[in-house]
Protein backbone atom coordinates (compact mmCIF):
# COMPACT_ATOMS: atom_id res chain seq x y z
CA UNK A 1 0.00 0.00 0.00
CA UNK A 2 1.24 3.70 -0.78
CA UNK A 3 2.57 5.60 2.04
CA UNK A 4 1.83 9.66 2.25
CA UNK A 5 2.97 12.25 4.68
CA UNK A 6 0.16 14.94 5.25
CA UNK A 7 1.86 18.15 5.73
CA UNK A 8 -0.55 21.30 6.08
CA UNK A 9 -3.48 19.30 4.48
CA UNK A 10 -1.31 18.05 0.99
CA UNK A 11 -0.69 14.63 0.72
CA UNK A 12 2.87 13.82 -0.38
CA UNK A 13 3.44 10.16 -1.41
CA UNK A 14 7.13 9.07 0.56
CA UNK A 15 6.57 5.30 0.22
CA UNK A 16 5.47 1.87 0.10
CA UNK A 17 4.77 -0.68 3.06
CA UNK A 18 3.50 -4.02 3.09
CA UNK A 19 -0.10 -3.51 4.37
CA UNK A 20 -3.07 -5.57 3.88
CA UNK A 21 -5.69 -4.47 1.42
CA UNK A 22 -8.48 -5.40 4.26
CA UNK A 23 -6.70 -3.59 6.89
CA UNK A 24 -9.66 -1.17 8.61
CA UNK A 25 -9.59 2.50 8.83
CA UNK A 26 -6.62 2.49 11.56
CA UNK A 27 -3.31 0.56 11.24
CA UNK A 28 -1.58 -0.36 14.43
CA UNK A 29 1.87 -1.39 14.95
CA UNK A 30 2.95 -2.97 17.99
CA UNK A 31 6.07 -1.32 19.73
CA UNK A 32 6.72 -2.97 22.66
CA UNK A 33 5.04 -6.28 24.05
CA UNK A 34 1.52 -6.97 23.80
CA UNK A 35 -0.34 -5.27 21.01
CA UNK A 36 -2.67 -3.63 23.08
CA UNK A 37 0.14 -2.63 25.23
CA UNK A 38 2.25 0.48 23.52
CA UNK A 39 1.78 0.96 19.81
CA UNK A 40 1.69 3.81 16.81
CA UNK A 41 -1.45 3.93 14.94
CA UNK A 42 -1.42 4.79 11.80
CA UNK A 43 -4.86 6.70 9.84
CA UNK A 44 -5.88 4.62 6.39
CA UNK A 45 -7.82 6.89 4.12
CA UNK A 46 -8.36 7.81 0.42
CA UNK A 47 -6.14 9.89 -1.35
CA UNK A 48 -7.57 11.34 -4.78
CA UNK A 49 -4.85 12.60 -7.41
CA UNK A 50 -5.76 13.84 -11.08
CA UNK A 51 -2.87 12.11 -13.67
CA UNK A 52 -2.19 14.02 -16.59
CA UNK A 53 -4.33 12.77 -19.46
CA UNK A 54 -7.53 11.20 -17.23
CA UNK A 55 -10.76 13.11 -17.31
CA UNK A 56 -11.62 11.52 -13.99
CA UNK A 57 -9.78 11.90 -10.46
CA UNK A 58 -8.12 8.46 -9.35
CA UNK A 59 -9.14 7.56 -5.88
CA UNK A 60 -6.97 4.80 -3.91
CA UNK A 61 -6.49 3.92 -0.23
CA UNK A 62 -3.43 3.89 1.42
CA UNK A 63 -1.61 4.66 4.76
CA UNK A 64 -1.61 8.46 5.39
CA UNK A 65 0.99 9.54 8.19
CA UNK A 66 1.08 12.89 10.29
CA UNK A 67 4.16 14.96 10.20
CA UNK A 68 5.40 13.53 12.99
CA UNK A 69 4.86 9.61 13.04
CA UNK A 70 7.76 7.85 12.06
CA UNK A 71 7.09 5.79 8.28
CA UNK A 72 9.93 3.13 9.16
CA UNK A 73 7.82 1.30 11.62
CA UNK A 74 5.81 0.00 9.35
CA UNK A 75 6.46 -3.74 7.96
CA UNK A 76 8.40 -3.84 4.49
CA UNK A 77 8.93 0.15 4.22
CA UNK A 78 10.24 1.49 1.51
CA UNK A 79 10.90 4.83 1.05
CA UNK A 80 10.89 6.67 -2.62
CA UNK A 81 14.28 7.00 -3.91
């Protein structure tokens, strides 16, 4: 699933992770022990972008981080190059 960073309400793709298609609207990670114990949730929303040479907006889901959550926590992250 695509990764973005929302920064001031834009949604800038940064990445990739290995998320499950059926994953609800929240993604948690588990830091430390338990699941339930200490983890970083991550928001899963659509993102709409307009490609050059559509007539219609393209609409996907994908994992949409605050400025401050850290992307590398997720499982098989990788970041754009």
């Amino acid at each position: 699933m695509k990764v973005y960073r929302d920064i001031d309400g834009e949604k800038r793709l940064i990445g990739r992770a290995d998320i499950p298609e059926a994953v609800g609207a929240v993604f948690e990670v588990p830091l430390f022990g338990r699941s339930s114990t200490i983890a970083e949730r991550f928001m899963v929303g659509a993102v709409t972008s307009y490609p050059a040479g559509r007539d219609a907006p393209f609409v996907e889901r994908a994992i949409i981080a605050s400025e401050g959550q850290t992307v590398e926590l997720l499982p098989g992250w990788q970041a754009l190059t």
